[in-house]
C-alpha atoms as a PDB file:
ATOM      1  CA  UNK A   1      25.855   8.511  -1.500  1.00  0.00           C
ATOM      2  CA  UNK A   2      28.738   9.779  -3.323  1.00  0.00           C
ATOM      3  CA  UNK A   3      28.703  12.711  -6.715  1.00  0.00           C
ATOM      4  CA  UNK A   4      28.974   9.314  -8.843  1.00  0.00           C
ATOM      5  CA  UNK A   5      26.871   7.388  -6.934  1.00  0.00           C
ATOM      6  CA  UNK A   6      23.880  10.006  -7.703  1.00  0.00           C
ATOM      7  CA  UNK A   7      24.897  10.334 -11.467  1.00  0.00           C
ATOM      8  CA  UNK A   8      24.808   6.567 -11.896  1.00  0.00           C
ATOM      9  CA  UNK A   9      21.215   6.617  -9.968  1.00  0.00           C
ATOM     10  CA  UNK A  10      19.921   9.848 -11.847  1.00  0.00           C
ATOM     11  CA  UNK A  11      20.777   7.989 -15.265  1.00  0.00           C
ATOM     12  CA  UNK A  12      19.184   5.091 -14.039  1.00  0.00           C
ATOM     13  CA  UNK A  13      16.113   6.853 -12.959  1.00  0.00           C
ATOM     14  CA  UNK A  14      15.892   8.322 -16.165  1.00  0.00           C
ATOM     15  CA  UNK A  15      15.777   5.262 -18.450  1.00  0.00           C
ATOM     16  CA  UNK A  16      12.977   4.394 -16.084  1.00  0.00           C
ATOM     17  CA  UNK A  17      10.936   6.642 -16.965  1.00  0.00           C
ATOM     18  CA  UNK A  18      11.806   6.184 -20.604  1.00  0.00           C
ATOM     19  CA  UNK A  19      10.182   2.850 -19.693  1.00  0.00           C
ATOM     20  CA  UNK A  20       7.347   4.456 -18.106  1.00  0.00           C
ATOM     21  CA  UNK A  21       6.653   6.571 -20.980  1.00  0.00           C
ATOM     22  CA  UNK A  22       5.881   4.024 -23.148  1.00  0.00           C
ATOM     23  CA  UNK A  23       3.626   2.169 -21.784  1.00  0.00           C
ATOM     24  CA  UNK A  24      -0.055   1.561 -22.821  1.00  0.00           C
ATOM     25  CA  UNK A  25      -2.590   3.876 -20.880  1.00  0.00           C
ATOM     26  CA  UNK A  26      -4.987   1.521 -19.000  1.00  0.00           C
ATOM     27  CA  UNK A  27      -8.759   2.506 -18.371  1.00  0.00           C
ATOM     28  CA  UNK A  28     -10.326   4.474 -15.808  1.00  0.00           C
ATOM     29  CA  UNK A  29     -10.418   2.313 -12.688  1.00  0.00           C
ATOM     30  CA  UNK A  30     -13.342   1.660 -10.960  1.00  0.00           C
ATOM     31  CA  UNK A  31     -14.274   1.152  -6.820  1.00  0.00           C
ATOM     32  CA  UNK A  32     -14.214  -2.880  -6.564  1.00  0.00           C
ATOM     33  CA  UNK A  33     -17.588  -2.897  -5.309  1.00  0.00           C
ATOM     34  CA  UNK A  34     -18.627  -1.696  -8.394  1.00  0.00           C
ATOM     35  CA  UNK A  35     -16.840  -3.809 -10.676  1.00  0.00           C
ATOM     36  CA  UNK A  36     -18.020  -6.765  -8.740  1.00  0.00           C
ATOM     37  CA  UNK A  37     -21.761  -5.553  -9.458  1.00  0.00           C
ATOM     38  CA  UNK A  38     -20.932  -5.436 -12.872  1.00  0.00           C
ATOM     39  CA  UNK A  39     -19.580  -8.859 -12.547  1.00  0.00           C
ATOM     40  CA  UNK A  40     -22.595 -10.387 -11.040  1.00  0.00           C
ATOM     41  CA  UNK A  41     -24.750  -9.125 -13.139  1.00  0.00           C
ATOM     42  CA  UNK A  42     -23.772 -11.177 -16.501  1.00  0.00           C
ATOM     43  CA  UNK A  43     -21.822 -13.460 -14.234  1.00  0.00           C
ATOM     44  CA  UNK A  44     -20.836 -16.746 -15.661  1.00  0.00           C
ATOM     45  CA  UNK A  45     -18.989 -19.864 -14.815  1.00  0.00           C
ATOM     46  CA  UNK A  46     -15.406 -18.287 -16.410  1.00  0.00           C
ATOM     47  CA  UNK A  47     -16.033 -15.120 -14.388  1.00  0.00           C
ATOM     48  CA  UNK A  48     -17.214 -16.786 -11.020  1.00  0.00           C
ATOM     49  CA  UNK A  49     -14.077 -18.581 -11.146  1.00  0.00           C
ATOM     50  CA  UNK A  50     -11.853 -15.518 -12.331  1.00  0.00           C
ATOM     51  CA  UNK A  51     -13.539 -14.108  -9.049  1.00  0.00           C
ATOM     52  CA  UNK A  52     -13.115 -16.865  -6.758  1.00  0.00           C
ATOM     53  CA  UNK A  53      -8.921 -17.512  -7.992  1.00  0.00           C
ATOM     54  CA  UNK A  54      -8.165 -13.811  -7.635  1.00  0.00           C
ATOM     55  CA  UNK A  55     -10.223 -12.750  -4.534  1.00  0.00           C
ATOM     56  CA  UNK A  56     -10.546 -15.788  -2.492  1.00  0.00           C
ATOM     57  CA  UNK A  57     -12.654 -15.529   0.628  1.00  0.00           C
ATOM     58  CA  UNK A  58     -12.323 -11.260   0.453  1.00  0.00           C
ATOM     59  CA  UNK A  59     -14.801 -10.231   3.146  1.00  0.00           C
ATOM     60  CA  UNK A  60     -16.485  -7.973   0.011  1.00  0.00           C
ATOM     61  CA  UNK A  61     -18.593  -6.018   2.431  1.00  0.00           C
ATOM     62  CA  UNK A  62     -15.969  -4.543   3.843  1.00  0.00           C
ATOM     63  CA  UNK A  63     -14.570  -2.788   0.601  1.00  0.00           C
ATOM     64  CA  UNK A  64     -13.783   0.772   0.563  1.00  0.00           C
ATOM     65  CA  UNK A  65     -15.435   2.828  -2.268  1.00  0.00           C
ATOM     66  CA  UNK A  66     -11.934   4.036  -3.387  1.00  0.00           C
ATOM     67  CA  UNK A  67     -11.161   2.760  -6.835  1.00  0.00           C
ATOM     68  CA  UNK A  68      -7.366   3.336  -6.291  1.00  0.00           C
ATOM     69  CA  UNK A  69      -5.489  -0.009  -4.676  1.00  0.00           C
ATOM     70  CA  UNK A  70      -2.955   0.046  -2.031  1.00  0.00           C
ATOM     71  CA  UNK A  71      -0.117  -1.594  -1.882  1.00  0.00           C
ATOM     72  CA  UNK A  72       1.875  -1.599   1.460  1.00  0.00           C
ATOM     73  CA  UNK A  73       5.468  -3.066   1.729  1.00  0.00           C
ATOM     74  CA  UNK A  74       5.893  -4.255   4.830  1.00  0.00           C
ATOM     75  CA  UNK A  75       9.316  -5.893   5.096  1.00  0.00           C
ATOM     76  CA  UNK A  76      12.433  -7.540   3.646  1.00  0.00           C
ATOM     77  CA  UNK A  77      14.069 -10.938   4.640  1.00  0.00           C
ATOM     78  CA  UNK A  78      17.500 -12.099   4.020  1.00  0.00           C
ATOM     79  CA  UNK A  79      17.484 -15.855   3.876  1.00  0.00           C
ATOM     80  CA  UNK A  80      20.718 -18.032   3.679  1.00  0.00           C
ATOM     81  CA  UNK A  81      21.511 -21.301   4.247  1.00  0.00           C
ATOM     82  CA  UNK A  82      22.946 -22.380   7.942  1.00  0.00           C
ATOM     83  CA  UNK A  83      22.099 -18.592   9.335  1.00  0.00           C
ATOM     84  CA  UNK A  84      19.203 -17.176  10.669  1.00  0.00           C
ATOM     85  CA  UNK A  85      16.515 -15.220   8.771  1.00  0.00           C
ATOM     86  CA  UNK A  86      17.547 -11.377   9.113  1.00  0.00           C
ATOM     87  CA  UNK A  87      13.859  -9.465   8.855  1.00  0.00           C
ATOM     88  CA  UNK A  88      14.126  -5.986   8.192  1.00  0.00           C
ATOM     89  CA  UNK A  89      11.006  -3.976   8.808  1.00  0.00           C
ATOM     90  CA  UNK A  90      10.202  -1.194   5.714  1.00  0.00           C
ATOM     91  CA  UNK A  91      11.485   1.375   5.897  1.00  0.00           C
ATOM     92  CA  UNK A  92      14.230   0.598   7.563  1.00  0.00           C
ATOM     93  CA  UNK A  93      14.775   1.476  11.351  1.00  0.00           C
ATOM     94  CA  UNK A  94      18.468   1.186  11.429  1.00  0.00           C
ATOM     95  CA  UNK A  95      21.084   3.305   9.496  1.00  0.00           C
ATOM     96  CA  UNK A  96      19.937   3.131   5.999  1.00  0.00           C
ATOM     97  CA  UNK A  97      23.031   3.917   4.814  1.00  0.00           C
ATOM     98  CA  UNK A  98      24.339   0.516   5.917  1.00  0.00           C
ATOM     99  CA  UNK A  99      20.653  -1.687   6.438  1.00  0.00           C
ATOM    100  CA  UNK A 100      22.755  -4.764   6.350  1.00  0.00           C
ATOM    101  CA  UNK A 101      25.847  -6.749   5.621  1.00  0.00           C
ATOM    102  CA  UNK A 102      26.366 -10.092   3.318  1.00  0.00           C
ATOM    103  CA  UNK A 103      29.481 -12.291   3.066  1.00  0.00           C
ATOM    104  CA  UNK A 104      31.107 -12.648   0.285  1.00  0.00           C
ATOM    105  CA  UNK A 105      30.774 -15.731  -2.091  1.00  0.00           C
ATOM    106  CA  UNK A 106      27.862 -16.529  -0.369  1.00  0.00           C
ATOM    107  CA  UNK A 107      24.542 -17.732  -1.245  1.00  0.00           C
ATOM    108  CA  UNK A 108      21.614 -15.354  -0.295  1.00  0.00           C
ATOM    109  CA  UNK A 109      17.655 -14.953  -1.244  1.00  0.00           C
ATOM    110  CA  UNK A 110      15.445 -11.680  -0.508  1.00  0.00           C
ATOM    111  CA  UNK A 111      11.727 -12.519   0.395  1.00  0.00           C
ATOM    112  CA  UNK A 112       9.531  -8.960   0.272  1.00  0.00           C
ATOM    113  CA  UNK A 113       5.859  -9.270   2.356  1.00  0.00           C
ATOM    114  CA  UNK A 114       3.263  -6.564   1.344  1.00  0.00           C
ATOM    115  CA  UNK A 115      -0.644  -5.970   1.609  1.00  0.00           C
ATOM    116  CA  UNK A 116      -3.043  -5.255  -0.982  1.00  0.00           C
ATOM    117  CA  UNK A 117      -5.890  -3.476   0.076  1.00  0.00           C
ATOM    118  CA  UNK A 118      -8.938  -1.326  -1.841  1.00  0.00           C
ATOM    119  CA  UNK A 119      -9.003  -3.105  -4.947  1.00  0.00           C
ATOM    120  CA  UNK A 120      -6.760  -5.224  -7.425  1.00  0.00           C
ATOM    121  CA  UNK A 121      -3.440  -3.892  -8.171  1.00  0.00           C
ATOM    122  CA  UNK A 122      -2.275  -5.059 -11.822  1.00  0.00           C
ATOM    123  CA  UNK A 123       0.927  -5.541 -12.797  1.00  0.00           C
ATOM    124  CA  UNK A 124       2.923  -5.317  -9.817  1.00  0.00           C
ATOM    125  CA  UNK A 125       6.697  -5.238 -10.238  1.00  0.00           C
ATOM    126  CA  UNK A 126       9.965  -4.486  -8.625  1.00  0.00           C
ATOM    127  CA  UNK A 127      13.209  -3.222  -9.530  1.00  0.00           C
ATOM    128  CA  UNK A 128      16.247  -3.001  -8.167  1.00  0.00           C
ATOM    129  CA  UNK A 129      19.049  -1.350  -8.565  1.00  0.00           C
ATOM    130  CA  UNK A 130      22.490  -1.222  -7.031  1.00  0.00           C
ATOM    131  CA  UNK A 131      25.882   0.960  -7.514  1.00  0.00           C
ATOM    132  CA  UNK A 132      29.060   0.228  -6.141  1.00  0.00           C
ATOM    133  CA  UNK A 133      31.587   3.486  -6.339  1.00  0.00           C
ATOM    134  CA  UNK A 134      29.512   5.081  -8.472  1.00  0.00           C
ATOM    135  CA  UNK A 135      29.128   2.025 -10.998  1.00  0.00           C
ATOM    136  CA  UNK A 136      26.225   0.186 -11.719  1.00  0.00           C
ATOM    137  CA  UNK A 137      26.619  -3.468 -10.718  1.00  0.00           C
ATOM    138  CA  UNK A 138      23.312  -4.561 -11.318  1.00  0.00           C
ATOM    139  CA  UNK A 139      19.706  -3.976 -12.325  1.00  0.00           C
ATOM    140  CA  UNK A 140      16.725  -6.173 -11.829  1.00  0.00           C
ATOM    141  CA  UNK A 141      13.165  -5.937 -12.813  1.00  0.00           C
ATOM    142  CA  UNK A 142      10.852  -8.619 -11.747  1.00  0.00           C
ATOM    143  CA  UNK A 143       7.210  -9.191 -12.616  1.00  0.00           C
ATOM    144  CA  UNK A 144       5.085 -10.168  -9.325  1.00  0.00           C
ATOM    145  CA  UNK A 145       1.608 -10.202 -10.876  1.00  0.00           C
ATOM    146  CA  UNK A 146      -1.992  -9.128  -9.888  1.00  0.00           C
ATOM    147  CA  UNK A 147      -3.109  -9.497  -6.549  1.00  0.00           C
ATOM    148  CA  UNK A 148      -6.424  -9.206  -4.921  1.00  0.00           C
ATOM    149  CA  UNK A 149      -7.431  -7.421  -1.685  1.00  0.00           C
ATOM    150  CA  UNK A 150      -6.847  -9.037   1.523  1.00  0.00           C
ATOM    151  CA  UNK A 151      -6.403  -8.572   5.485  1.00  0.00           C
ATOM    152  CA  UNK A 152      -3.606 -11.786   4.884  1.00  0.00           C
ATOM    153  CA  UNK A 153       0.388 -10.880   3.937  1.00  0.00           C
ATOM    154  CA  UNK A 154       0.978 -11.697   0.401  1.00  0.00           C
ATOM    155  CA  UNK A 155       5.183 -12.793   0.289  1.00  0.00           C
ATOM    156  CA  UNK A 156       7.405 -13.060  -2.365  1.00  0.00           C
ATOM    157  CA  UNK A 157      10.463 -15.298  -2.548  1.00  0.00           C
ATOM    158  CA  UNK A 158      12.892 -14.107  -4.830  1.00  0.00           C
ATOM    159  CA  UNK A 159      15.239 -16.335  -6.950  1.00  0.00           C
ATOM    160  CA  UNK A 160      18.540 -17.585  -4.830  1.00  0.00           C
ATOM    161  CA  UNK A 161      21.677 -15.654  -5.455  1.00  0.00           C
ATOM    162  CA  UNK A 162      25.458 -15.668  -4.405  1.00  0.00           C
ATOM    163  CA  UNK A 163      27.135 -12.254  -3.746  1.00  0.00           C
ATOM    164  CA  UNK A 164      30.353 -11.936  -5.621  1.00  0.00           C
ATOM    165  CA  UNK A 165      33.883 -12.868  -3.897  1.00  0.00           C
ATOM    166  CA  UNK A 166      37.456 -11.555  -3.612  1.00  0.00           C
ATOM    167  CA  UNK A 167      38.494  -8.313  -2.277  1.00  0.00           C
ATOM    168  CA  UNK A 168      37.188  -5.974  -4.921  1.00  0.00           C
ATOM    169  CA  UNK A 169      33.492  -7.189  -4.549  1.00  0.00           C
ATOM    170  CA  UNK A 170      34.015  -6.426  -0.660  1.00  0.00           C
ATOM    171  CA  UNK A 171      32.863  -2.854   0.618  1.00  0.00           C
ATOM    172  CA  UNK A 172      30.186  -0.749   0.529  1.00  0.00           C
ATOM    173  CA  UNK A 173      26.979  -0.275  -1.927  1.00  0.00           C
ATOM    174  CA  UNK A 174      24.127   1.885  -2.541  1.00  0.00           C
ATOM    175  CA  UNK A 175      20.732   0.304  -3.775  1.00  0.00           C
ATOM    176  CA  UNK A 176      17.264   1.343  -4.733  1.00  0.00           C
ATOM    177  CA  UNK A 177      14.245  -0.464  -4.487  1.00  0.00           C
ATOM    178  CA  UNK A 178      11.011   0.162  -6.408  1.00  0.00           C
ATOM    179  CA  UNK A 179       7.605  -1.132  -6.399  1.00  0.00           C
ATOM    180  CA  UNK A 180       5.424   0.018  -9.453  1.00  0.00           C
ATOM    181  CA  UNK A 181       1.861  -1.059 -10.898  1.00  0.00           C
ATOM    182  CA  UNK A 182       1.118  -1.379 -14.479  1.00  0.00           C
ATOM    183  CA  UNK A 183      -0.474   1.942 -14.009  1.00  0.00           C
ATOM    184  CA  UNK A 184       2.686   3.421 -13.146  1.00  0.00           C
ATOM    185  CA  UNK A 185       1.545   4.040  -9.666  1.00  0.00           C
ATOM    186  CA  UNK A 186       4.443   3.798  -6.955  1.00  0.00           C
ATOM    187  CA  UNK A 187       4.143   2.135  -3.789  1.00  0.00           C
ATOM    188  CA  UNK A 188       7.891   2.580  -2.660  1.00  0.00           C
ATOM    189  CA  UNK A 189      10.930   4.133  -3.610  1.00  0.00           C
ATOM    190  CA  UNK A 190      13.229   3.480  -1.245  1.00  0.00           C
ATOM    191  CA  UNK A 191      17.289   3.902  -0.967  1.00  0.00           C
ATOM    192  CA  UNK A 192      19.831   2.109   1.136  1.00  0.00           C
ATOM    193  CA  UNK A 193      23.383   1.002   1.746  1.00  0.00           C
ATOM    194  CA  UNK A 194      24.526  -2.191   2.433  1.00  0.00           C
ATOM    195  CA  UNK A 195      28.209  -4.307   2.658  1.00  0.00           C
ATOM    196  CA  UNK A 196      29.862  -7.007   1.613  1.00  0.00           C
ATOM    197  CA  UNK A 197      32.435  -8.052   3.775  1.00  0.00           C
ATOM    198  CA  UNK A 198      34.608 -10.887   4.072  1.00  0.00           C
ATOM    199  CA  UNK A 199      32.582 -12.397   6.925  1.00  0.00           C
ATOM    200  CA  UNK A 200      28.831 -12.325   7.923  1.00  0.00           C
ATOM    201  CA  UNK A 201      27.246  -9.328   9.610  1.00  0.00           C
ATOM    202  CA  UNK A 202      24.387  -7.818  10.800  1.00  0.00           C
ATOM    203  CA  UNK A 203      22.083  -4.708  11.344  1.00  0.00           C
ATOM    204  CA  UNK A 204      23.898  -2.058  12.200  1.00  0.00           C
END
Protein backbone atom coordinates (compact mmCIF):
# COMPACT_ATOMS: atom_id res chain seq x y z
CA UNK A 1 0.00 0.00 0.00
CA UNK A 2 1.05 3.24 -1.28
CA UNK A 3 1.71 6.99 1.10
CA UNK A 4 -2.00 7.76 -0.25
CA UNK A 5 -3.28 4.59 0.03
CA UNK A 6 -2.52 4.71 4.01
CA UNK A 7 -3.81 8.39 4.32
CA UNK A 8 -7.08 7.48 2.64
CA UNK A 9 -7.24 4.25 5.13
CA UNK A 10 -6.00 6.27 8.30
CA UNK A 11 -8.92 8.88 7.56
CA UNK A 12 -11.16 6.19 7.12
CA UNK A 13 -10.19 4.46 10.25
CA UNK A 14 -10.68 7.49 12.01
CA UNK A 15 -14.32 8.33 11.19
CA UNK A 16 -14.74 4.80 12.45
CA UNK A 17 -14.04 5.33 15.49
CA UNK A 18 -15.93 8.59 15.50
CA UNK A 19 -18.69 6.00 14.95
CA UNK A 20 -17.53 3.91 17.67
CA UNK A 21 -17.48 6.66 20.05
CA UNK A 22 -20.86 7.27 20.00
CA UNK A 23 -22.40 4.50 20.58
CA UNK A 24 -24.60 3.47 23.60
CA UNK A 25 -22.59 1.46 26.34
CA UNK A 26 -24.33 -1.96 26.66
CA UNK A 27 -24.44 -3.89 30.10
CA UNK A 28 -22.09 -6.08 31.70
CA UNK A 29 -22.31 -9.41 29.89
CA UNK A 30 -22.92 -12.39 31.53
CA UNK A 31 -21.57 -16.41 30.96
CA UNK A 32 -24.67 -17.91 28.84
CA UNK A 33 -25.15 -20.50 31.30
CA UNK A 34 -26.05 -18.03 33.56
CA UNK A 35 -28.31 -16.02 31.64
CA UNK A 36 -30.11 -19.12 30.64
CA UNK A 37 -30.70 -19.85 34.52
CA UNK A 38 -32.04 -16.61 34.79
CA UNK A 39 -34.19 -17.38 31.89
CA UNK A 40 -35.65 -20.50 33.23
CA UNK A 41 -36.38 -19.34 36.19
CA UNK A 42 -39.38 -16.79 35.25
CA UNK A 43 -39.46 -18.51 31.91
CA UNK A 44 -42.49 -17.96 29.84
CA UNK A 45 -43.98 -18.83 26.54
CA UNK A 46 -42.35 -15.35 24.78
CA UNK A 47 -39.00 -16.27 26.33
CA UNK A 48 -39.04 -20.14 25.60
CA UNK A 49 -39.53 -19.19 22.15
CA UNK A 50 -36.94 -16.19 22.14
CA UNK A 51 -34.72 -19.21 23.37
CA UNK A 52 -35.66 -21.81 21.05
CA UNK A 53 -35.43 -19.08 17.58
CA UNK A 54 -32.03 -17.82 18.70
CA UNK A 55 -30.30 -20.98 20.11
CA UNK A 56 -31.83 -23.81 18.33
CA UNK A 57 -30.76 -27.27 19.39
CA UNK A 58 -27.30 -25.58 21.28
CA UNK A 59 -25.94 -28.60 23.13
CA UNK A 60 -26.23 -26.05 26.47
CA UNK A 61 -24.13 -28.37 28.54
CA UNK A 62 -21.39 -27.86 26.73
CA UNK A 63 -21.14 -23.96 27.30
CA UNK A 64 -18.04 -22.41 28.42
CA UNK A 65 -18.33 -20.15 31.55
CA UNK A 66 -16.78 -17.23 29.55
CA UNK A 67 -19.27 -14.44 29.18
CA UNK A 68 -17.31 -12.96 26.19
CA UNK A 69 -18.59 -14.53 22.55
CA UNK A 70 -16.41 -15.54 19.78
CA UNK A 71 -16.73 -14.89 16.58
CA UNK A 72 -14.43 -16.74 14.05
CA UNK A 73 -14.31 -15.80 10.28
CA UNK A 74 -13.59 -18.56 8.52
CA UNK A 75 -13.66 -17.74 4.81
CA UNK A 76 -14.70 -15.65 1.79
CA UNK A 77 -16.41 -16.83 -1.51
CA UNK A 78 -16.54 -15.13 -4.76
CA UNK A 79 -19.64 -16.24 -6.57
CA UNK A 80 -20.44 -15.31 -10.27
CA UNK A 81 -22.53 -16.48 -12.70
CA UNK A 82 -21.09 -19.23 -15.40
CA UNK A 83 -17.63 -19.53 -13.18
CA UNK A 84 -16.76 -21.50 -10.43
CA UNK A 85 -17.00 -20.53 -6.74
CA UNK A 86 -13.41 -19.08 -5.78
CA UNK A 87 -13.19 -19.93 -1.71
CA UNK A 88 -10.64 -18.13 -0.03
CA UNK A 89 -9.72 -19.41 3.39
CA UNK A 90 -9.29 -16.31 6.24
CA UNK A 91 -6.71 -15.03 6.41
CA UNK A 92 -5.62 -15.41 3.31
CA UNK A 93 -2.85 -18.00 2.30
CA UNK A 94 -1.85 -16.47 -0.92
CA UNK A 95 -0.26 -12.98 -1.52
CA UNK A 96 -2.51 -10.67 0.26
CA UNK A 97 -1.47 -8.01 -1.60
CA UNK A 98 -3.23 -9.44 -4.66
CA UNK A 99 -5.94 -12.28 -2.84
CA UNK A 100 -7.78 -12.25 -6.08
CA UNK A 101 -8.73 -10.88 -9.43
CA UNK A 102 -12.40 -9.83 -10.92
CA UNK A 103 -13.29 -8.91 -14.52
CA UNK A 104 -14.43 -5.98 -15.31
CA UNK A 105 -18.20 -5.18 -15.94
CA UNK A 106 -18.93 -8.20 -14.38
CA UNK A 107 -21.41 -9.39 -12.00
CA UNK A 108 -19.97 -10.74 -8.64
CA UNK A 109 -21.41 -11.64 -4.92
CA UNK A 110 -19.12 -12.19 -1.66
CA UNK A 111 -20.55 -14.92 0.76
CA UNK A 112 -18.46 -14.66 4.38
CA UNK A 113 -18.86 -18.17 6.72
CA UNK A 114 -18.03 -17.63 10.47
CA UNK A 115 -18.69 -19.45 13.93
CA UNK A 116 -20.18 -18.18 16.95
CA UNK A 117 -19.14 -19.77 19.91
CA UNK A 118 -19.36 -18.88 24.01
CA UNK A 119 -22.35 -16.93 23.99
CA UNK A 120 -24.57 -14.54 21.74
CA UNK A 121 -22.79 -11.97 19.85
CA UNK A 122 -25.17 -8.80 19.26
CA UNK A 123 -25.00 -6.68 16.63
CA UNK A 124 -22.69 -8.16 14.31
CA UNK A 125 -21.62 -6.05 11.33
CA UNK A 126 -19.15 -5.64 8.58
CA UNK A 127 -17.53 -3.00 6.76
CA UNK A 128 -15.69 -2.66 3.99
CA UNK A 129 -13.66 -0.50 2.60
CA UNK A 130 -11.67 -0.15 -0.59
CA UNK A 131 -9.06 2.51 -2.19
CA UNK A 132 -7.94 2.60 -5.54
CA UNK A 133 -4.59 4.98 -5.96
CA UNK A 134 -5.05 6.32 -2.89
CA UNK A 135 -8.89 7.23 -3.43
CA UNK A 136 -11.66 5.89 -1.75
CA UNK A 137 -13.98 4.05 -4.15
CA UNK A 138 -16.23 2.68 -1.80
CA UNK A 139 -17.43 2.05 1.74
CA UNK A 140 -19.91 -0.45 2.99
CA UNK A 141 -21.37 -1.19 6.31
CA UNK A 142 -23.74 -4.01 6.62
CA UNK A 143 -25.81 -5.15 9.57
CA UNK A 144 -25.65 -9.16 9.98
CA UNK A 145 -27.58 -9.48 13.25
CA UNK A 146 -27.39 -11.60 16.50
CA UNK A 147 -26.38 -14.99 16.37
CA UNK A 148 -26.41 -17.76 18.83
CA UNK A 149 -23.69 -20.31 19.69
CA UNK A 150 -23.21 -23.23 17.57
CA UNK A 151 -20.72 -26.14 16.39
CA UNK A 152 -22.69 -25.42 12.64
CA UNK A 153 -21.14 -22.51 10.03
CA UNK A 154 -23.37 -19.58 10.07
CA UNK A 155 -22.94 -17.92 6.07
CA UNK A 156 -23.76 -14.79 4.80
CA UNK A 157 -24.66 -13.97 1.21
CA UNK A 158 -24.05 -10.58 0.39
CA UNK A 159 -26.14 -8.48 -2.10
CA UNK A 160 -25.02 -9.13 -6.01
CA UNK A 161 -22.76 -6.54 -7.49
CA UNK A 162 -21.03 -5.68 -10.90
CA UNK A 163 -17.41 -4.34 -10.77
CA UNK A 164 -17.04 -1.21 -12.78
CA UNK A 165 -15.79 -1.33 -16.62
CA UNK A 166 -13.44 0.51 -19.00
CA UNK A 167 -9.83 0.94 -18.60
CA UNK A 168 -9.68 3.29 -15.66
CA UNK A 169 -11.67 0.89 -13.30
CA UNK A 170 -8.95 -1.84 -14.38
CA UNK A 171 -5.82 -2.25 -11.99
CA UNK A 172 -5.04 -2.72 -8.71
CA UNK A 173 -6.92 -2.00 -5.18
CA UNK A 174 -6.41 -2.10 -1.58
CA UNK A 175 -9.39 -3.15 0.77
CA UNK A 176 -10.16 -3.61 4.40
CA UNK A 177 -12.47 -5.79 5.94
CA UNK A 178 -13.97 -5.48 9.43
CA UNK A 179 -16.11 -7.47 11.61
CA UNK A 180 -17.41 -5.57 14.79
CA UNK A 181 -20.15 -6.36 17.58
CA UNK A 182 -22.43 -3.85 18.98
CA UNK A 183 -20.04 -3.88 21.82
CA UNK A 184 -17.40 -2.66 19.71
CA UNK A 185 -15.54 -5.86 20.05
CA UNK A 186 -13.44 -6.85 16.82
CA UNK A 187 -13.30 -10.15 15.41
CA UNK A 188 -11.17 -9.21 12.23
CA UNK A 189 -9.41 -6.53 10.74
CA UNK A 190 -8.01 -7.64 7.89
CA UNK A 191 -6.22 -5.87 4.66
CA UNK A 192 -5.79 -7.03 1.12
CA UNK A 193 -5.23 -6.27 -2.53
CA UNK A 194 -7.08 -7.36 -5.24
CA UNK A 195 -7.48 -6.55 -9.40
CA UNK A 196 -9.64 -5.81 -11.83
CA UNK A 197 -8.57 -6.76 -15.05
CA UNK A 198 -10.00 -6.93 -18.33
CA UNK A 199 -10.45 -10.71 -18.15
CA UNK A 200 -11.11 -13.23 -15.27
CA UNK A 201 -8.37 -14.37 -12.92
CA UNK A 202 -7.49 -16.17 -10.12
CA UNK A 203 -5.46 -16.66 -6.81
CA UNK A 204 -2.32 -15.67 -7.22
Amino acid sequence: MDAEEEASASMAEEDEEEEDAGSVALGPQVPLKDHLQLLKEGEDDSLRRWKEQLLGDVDTTKLGESAEPEVTVLNLTILAPGRPDLLLPIPFTNDSSRAFTLKDGSPYSFRFSFTVANNIVSGLKYSHTVWKAGVRVENQKVMLGTFGPRQELYTYDAEEDTTPSGIFARGSYSAKLKFVDDDGKVYLDMRYGFEIRKDWGGVV
